[in-house]
N, C-alpha and C. Protein backbone atom coordinates (compact mmCIF):
# COMPACT_ATOMS: atom_id res chain seq x y z
N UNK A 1 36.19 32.97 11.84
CA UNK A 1 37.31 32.76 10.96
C UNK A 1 38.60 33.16 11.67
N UNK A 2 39.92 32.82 11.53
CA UNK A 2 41.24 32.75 11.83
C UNK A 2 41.15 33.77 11.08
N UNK A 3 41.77 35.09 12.10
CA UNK A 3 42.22 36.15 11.54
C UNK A 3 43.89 35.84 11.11
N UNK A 4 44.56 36.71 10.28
CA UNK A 4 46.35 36.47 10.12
C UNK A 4 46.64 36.75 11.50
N UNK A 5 46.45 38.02 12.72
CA UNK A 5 46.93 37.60 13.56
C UNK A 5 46.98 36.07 14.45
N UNK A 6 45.49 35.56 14.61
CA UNK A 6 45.41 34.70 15.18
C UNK A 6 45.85 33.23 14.34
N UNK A 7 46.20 33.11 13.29
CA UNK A 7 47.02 32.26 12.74
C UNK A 7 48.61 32.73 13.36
N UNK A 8 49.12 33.31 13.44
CA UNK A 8 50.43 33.45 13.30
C UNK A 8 50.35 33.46 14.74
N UNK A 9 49.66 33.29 15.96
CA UNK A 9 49.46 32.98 17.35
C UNK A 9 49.47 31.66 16.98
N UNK A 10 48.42 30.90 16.79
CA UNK A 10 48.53 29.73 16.69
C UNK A 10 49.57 28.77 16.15
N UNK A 11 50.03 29.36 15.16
CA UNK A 11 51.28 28.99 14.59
C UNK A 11 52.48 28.96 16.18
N UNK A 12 52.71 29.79 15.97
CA UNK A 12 53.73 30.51 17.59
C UNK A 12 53.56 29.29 18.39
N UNK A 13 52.38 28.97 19.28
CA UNK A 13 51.89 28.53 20.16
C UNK A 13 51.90 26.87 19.68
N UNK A 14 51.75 26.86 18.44
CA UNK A 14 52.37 25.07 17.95
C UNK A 14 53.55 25.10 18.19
N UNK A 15 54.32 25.87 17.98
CA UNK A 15 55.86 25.77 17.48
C UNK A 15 56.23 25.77 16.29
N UNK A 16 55.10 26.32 15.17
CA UNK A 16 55.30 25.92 13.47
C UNK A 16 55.49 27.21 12.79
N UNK A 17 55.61 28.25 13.61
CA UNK A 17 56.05 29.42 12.84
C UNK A 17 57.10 29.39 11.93
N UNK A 18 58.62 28.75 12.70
CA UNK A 18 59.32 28.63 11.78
C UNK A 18 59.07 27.71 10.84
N UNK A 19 58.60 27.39 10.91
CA UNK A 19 58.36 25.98 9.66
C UNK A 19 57.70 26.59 8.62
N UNK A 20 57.17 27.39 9.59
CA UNK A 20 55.84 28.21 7.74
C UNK A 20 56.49 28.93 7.32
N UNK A 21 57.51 29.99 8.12
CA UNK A 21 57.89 31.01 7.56
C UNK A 21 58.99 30.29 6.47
N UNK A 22 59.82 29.04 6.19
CA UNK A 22 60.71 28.37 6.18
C UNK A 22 60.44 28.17 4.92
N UNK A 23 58.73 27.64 4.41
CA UNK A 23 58.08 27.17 3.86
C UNK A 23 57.47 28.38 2.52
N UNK A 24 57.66 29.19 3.39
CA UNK A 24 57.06 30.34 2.59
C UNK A 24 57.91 31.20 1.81
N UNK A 25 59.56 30.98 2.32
CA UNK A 25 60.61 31.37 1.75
C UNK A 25 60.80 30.66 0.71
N UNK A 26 60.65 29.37 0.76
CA UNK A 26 61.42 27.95 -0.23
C UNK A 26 60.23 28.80 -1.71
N UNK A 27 59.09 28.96 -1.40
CA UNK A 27 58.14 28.93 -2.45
C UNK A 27 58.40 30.46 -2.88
N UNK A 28 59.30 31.57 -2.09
CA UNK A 28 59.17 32.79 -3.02
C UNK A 28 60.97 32.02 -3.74
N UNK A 29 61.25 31.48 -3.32
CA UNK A 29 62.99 31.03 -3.97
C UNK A 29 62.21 30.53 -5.22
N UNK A 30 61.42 29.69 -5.10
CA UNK A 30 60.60 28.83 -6.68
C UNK A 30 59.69 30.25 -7.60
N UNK A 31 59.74 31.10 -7.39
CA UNK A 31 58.91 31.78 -7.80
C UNK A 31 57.96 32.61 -7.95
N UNK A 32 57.42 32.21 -6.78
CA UNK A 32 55.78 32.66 -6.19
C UNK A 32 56.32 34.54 -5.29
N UNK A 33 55.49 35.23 -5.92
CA UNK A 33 55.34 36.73 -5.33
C UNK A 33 54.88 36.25 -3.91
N UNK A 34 55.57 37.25 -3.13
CA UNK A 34 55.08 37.51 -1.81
C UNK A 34 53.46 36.95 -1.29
N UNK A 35 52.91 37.92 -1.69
CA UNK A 35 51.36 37.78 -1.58
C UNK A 35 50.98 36.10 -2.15
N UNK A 36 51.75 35.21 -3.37
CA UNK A 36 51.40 33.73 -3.47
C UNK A 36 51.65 33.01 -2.88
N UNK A 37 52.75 33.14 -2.12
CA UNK A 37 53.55 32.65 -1.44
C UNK A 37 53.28 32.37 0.10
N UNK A 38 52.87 33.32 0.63
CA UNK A 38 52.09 33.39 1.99
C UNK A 38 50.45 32.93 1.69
N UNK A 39 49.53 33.09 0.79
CA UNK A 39 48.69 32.42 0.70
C UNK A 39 48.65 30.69 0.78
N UNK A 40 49.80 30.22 -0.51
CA UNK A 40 50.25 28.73 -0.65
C UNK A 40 50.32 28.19 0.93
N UNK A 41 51.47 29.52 1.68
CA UNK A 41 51.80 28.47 3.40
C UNK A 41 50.99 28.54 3.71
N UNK A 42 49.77 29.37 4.27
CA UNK A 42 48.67 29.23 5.08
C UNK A 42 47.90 28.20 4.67
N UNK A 43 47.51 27.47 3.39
CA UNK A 43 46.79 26.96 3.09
C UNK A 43 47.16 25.23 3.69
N UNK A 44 48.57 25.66 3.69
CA UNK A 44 49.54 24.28 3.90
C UNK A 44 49.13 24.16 5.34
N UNK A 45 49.61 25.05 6.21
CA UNK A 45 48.99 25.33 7.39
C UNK A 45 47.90 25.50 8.08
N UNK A 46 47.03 25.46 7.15
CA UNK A 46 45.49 26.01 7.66
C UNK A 46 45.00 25.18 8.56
N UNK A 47 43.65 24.96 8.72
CA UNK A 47 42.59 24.54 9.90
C UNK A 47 42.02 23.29 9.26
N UNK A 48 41.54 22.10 9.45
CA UNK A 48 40.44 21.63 8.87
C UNK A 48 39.12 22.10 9.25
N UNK A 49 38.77 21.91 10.77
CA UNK A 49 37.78 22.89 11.39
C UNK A 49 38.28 24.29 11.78
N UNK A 50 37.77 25.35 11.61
CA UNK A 50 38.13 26.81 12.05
C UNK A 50 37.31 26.94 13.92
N UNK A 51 38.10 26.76 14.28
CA UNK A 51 37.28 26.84 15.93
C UNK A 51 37.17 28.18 16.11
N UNK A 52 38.07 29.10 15.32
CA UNK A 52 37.26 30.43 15.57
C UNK A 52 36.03 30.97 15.21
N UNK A 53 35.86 30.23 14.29
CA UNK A 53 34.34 30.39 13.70
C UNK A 53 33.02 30.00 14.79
N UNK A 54 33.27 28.89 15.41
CA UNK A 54 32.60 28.33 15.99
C UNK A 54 32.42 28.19 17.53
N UNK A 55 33.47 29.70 17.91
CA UNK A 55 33.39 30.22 19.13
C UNK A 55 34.95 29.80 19.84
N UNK A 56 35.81 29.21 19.09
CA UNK A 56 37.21 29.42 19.98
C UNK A 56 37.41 28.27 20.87
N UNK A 57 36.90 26.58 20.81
CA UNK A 57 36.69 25.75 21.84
C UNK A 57 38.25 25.88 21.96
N UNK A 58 38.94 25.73 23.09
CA UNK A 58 40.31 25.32 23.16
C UNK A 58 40.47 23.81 23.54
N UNK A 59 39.53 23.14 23.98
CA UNK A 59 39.52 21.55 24.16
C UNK A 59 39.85 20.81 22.79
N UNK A 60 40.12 21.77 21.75
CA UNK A 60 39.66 21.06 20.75
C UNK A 60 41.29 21.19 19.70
N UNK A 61 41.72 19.82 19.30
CA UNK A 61 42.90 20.07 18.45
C UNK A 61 42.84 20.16 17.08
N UNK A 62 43.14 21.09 16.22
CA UNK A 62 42.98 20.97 14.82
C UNK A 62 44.07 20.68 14.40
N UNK A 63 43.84 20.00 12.98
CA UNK A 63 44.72 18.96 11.84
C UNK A 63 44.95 20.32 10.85
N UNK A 64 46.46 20.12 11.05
CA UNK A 64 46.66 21.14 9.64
C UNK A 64 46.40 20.36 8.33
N UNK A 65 45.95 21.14 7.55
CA UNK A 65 45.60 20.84 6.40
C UNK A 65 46.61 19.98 5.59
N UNK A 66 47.50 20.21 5.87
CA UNK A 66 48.80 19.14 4.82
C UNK A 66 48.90 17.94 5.29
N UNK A 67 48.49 17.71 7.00
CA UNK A 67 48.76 16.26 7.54
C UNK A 67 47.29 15.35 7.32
N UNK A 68 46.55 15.73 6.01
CA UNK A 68 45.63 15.07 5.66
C UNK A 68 46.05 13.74 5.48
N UNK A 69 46.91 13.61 3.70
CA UNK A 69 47.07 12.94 3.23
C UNK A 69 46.20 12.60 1.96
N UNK A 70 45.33 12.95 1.61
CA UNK A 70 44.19 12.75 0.67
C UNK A 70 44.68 12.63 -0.78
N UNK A 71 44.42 11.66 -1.13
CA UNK A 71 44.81 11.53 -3.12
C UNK A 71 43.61 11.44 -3.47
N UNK A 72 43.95 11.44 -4.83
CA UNK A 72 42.74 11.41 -6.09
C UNK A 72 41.91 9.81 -5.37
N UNK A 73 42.62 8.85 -5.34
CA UNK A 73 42.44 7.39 -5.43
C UNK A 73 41.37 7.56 -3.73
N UNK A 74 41.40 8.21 -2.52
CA UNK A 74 40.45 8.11 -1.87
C UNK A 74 38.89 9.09 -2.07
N UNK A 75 38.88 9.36 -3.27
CA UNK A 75 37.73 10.00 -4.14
C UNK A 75 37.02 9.17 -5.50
N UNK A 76 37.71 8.65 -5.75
CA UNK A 76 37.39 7.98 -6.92
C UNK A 76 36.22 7.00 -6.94
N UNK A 77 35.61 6.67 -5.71
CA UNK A 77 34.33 6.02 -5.80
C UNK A 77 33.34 7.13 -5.64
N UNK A 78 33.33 8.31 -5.01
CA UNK A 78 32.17 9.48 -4.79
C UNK A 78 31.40 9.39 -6.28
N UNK A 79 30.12 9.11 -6.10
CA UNK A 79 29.34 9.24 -7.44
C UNK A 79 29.56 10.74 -7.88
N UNK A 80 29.50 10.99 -9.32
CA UNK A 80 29.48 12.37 -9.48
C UNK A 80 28.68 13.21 -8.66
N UNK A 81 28.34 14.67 -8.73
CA UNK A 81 27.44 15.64 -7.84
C UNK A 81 27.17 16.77 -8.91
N UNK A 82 26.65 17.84 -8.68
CA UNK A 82 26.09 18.81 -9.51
C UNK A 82 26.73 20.21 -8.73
N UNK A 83 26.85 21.03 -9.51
CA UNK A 83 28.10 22.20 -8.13
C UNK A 83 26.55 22.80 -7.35
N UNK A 84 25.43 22.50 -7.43
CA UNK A 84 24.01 22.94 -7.13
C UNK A 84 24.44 21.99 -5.34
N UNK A 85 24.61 20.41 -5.14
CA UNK A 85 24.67 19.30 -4.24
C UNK A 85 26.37 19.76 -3.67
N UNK A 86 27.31 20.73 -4.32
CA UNK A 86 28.59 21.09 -3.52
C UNK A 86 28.18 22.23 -2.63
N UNK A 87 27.35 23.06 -3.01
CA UNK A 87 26.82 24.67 -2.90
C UNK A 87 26.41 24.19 -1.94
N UNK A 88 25.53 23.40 -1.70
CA UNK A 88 24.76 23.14 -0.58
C UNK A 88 25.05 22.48 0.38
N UNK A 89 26.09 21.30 0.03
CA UNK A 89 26.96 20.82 1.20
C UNK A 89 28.04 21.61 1.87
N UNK A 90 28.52 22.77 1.19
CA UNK A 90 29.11 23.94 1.89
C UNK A 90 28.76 24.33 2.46
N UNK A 91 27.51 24.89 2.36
CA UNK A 91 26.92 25.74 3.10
C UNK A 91 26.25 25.21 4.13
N UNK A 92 26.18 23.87 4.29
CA UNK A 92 25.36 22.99 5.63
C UNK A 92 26.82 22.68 6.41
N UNK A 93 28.09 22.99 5.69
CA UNK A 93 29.25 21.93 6.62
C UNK A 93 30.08 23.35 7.37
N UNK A 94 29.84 24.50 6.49
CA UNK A 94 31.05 25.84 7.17
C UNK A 94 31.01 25.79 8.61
N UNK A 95 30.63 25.78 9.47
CA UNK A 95 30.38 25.85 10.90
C UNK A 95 30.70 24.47 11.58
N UNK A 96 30.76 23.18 11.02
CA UNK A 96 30.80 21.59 11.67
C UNK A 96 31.92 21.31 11.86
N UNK A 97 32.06 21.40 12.73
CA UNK A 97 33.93 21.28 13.41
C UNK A 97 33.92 19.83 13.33
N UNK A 98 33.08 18.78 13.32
CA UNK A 98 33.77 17.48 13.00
C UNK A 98 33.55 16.59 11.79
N UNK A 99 33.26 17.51 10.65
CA UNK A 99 33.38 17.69 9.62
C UNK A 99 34.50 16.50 8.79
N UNK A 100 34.11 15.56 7.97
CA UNK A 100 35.76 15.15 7.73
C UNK A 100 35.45 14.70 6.18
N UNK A 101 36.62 14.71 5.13
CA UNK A 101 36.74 14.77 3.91
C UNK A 101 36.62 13.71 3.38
N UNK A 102 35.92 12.31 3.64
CA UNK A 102 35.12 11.35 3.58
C UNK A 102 33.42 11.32 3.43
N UNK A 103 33.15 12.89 3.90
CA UNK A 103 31.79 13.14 4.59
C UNK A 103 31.68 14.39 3.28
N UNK A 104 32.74 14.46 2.25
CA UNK A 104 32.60 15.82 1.36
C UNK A 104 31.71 14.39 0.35
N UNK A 105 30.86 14.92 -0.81
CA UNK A 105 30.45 14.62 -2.05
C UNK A 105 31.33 14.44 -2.99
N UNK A 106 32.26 15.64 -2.54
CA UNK A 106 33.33 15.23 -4.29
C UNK A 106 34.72 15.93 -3.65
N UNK A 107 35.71 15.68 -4.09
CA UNK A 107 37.32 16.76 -3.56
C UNK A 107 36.89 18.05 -3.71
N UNK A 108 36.36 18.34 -4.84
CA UNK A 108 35.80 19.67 -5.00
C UNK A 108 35.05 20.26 -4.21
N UNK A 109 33.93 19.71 -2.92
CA UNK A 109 33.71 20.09 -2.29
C UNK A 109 34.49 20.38 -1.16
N UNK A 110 35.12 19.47 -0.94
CA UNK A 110 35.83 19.19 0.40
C UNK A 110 37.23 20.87 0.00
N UNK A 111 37.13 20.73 -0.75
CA UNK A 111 38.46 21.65 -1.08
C UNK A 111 37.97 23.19 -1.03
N UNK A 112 36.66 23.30 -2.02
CA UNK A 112 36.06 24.55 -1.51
C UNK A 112 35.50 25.10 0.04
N UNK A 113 34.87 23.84 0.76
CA UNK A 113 34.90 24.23 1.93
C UNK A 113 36.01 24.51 2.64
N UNK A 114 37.28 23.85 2.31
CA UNK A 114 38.14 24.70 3.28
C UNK A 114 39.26 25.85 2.82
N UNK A 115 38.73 26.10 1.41
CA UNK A 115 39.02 27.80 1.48
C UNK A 115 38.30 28.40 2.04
N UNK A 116 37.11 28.19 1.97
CA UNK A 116 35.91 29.11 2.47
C UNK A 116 36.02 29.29 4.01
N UNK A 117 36.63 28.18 4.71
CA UNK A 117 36.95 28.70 5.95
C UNK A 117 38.13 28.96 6.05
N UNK A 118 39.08 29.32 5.36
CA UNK A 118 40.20 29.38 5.29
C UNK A 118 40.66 30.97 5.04
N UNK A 119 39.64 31.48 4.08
CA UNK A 119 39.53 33.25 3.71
C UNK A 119 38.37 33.82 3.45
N UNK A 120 38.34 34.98 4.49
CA UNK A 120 37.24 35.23 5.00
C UNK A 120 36.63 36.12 3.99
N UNK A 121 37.39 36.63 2.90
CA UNK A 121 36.81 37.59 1.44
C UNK A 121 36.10 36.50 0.95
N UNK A 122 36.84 34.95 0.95
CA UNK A 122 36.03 34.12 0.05
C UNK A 122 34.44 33.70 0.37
N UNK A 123 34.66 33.77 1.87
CA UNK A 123 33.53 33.29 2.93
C UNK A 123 32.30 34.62 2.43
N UNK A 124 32.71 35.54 2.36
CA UNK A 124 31.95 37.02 2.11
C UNK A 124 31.22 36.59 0.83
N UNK A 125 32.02 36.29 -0.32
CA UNK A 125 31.82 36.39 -1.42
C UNK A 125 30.90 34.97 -1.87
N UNK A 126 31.15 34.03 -1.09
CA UNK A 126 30.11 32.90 -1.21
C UNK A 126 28.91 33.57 -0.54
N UNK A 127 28.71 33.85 0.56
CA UNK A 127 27.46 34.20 0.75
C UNK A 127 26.73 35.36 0.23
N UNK A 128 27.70 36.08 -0.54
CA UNK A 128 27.04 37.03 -1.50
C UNK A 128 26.78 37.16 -2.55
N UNK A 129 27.25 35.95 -3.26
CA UNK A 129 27.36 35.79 -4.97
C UNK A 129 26.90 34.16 -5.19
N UNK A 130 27.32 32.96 -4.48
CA UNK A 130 27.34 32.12 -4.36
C UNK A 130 26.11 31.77 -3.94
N UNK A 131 25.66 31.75 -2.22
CA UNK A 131 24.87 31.01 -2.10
C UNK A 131 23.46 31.82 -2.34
N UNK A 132 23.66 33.30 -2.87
CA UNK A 132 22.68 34.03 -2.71
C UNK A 132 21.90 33.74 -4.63
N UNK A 133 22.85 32.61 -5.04
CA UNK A 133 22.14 32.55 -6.30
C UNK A 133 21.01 31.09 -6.19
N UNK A 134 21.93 30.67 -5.10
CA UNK A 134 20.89 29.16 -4.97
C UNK A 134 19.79 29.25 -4.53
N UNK A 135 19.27 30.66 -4.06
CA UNK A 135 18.02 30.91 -3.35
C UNK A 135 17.00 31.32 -4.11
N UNK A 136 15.67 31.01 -3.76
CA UNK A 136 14.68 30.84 -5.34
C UNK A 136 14.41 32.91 -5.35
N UNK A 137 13.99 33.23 -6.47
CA UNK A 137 13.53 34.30 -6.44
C UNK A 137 11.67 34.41 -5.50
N UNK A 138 11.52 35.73 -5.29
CA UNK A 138 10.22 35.58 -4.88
C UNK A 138 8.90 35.64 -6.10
N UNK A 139 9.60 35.44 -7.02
CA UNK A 139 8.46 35.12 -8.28
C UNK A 139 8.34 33.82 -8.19
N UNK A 140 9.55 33.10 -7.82
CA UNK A 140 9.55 31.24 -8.14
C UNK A 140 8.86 30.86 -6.60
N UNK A 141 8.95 31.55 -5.22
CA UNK A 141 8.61 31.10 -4.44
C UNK A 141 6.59 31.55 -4.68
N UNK A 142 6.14 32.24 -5.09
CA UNK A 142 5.05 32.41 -5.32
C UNK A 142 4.27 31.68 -6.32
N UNK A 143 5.26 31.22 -7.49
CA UNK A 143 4.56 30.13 -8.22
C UNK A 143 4.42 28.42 -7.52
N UNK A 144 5.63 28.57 -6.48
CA UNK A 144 5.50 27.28 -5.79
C UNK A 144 4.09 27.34 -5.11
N UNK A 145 4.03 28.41 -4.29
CA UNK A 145 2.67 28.60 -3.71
C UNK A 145 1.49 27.97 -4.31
N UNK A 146 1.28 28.70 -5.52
CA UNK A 146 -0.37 27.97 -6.15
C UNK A 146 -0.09 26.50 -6.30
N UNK A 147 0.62 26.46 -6.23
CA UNK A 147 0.61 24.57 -6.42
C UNK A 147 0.78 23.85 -5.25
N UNK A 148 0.74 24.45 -3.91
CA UNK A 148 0.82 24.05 -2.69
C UNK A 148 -0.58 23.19 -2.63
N UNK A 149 -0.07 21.94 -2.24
CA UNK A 149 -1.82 21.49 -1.37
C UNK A 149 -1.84 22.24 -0.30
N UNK A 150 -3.06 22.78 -0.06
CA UNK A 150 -3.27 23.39 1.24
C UNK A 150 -4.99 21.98 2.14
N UNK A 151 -4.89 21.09 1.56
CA UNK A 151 -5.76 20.10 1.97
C UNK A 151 -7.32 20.02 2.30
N UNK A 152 -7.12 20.73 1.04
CA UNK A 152 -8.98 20.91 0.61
C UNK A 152 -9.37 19.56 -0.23
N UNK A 153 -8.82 19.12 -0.55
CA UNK A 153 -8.78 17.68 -1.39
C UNK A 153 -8.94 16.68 -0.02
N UNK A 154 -8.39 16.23 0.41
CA UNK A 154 -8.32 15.59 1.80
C UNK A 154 -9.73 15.69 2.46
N UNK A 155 -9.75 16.86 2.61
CA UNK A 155 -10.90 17.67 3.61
C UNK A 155 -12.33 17.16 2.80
N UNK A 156 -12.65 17.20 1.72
CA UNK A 156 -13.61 16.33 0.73
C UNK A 156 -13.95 15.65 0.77
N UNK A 157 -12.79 14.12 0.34
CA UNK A 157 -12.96 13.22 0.49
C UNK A 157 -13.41 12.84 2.16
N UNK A 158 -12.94 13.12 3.21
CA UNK A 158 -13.24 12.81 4.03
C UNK A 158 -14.84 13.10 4.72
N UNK A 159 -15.16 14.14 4.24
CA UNK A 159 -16.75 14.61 4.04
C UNK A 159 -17.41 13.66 3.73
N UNK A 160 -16.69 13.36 2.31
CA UNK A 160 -17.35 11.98 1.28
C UNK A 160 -17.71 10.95 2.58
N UNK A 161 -16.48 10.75 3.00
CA UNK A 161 -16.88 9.10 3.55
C UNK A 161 -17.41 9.21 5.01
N UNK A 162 -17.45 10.56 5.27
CA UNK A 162 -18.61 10.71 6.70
C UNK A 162 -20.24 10.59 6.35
N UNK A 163 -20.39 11.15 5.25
CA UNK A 163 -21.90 10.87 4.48
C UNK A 163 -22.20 9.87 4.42
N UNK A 164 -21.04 9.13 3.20
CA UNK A 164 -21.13 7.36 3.34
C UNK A 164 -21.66 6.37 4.64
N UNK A 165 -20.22 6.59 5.34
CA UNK A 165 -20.78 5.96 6.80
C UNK A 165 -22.31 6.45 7.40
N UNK A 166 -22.53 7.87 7.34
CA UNK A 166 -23.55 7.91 8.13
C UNK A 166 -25.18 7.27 7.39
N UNK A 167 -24.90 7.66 5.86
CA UNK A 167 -26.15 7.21 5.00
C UNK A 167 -25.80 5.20 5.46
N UNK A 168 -24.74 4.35 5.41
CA UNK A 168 -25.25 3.46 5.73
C UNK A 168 -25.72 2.98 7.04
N UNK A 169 -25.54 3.95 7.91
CA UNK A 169 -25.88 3.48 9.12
C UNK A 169 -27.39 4.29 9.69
N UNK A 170 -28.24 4.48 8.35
CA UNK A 170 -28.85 5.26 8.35
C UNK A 170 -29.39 6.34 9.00
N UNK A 171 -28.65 7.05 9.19
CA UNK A 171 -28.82 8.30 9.76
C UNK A 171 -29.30 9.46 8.39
């Protein structure tokens, strides 16, 4: 994850510091407390892929989040999803640096994944509250068990038709 220092490097090193800081003023002039205000710019600013997450490639250029472009109208065909099919496409996409918001299920996904790489309390708190609910208990994984074929059925029938064959070939 992009620590605040290493955002405000990266920022620097674009040349977009002033622009955020610029950005972050206009929104405490509208209203927004300090602390909303600097959340709102970063978000404006953020990563689509977090390359810090994924070891720091520097070959690699990231899209700030505002030079998306994304409306309602390039979502509007995604069949609905269940937040069970978002949970899980989060949690398969946090790490995929080529990841792209065509490839989300619903805005809602695409949007939660990139808070989640975006703040690292949130990142904490999904894997501690979030995805730790999608995981079966070990009562449910033990009832899955007895109902496992373990291929004693298989193993039978195939007995069956070794008898068969061999009784007609009289043996």
């Amino acid at each position: 994850m992009e620590t605040k220092e290493q955002f405000k490097t990266r920022l620097k090193n674009e040349g977009r510091w002033n622009e955020f800081i610029e950005y972050r003023e206009s929104l405490k002039a509208k209203g927004y407390d300090a602390k909303g205000a600097w959340s709102e710019a970063r978000a404006r600013f953020g990563l689509l892929a977090q390359n810090a997450s994924l070891g720091g490639g520097t070959d690699t250029v990231d899209t700030p989040a505002s030079d998306c472009g994304f409306c309602l109208d390039d979502w509007k065909n995604k069949a609905p999803v269940s937040a069970r099919q978002v949970v899980n496409w989060v949690f398969d996409n946090i790490d995929v640096a080529d990841v792209k918001p065509e490839d989300a299920p619903s805005s809602g996904a695409w949007s939660f994944l990139q808070r989640v790489r975006t703040y690292p309390d949130l990142l904490k708190e999904f894997y501690r509250s979030v995805w730790a609910r999608m995981l079966p208990s070990r009562s449910e994984i033990e009832a899955r068990e007895k109902f496992e074929d373990d291929g004693r059925e298989q193993l039978h029938l195939i007995d069956q038709i070794q008898r068969a064959r061999d009784k007609a070939n009289g043996e």
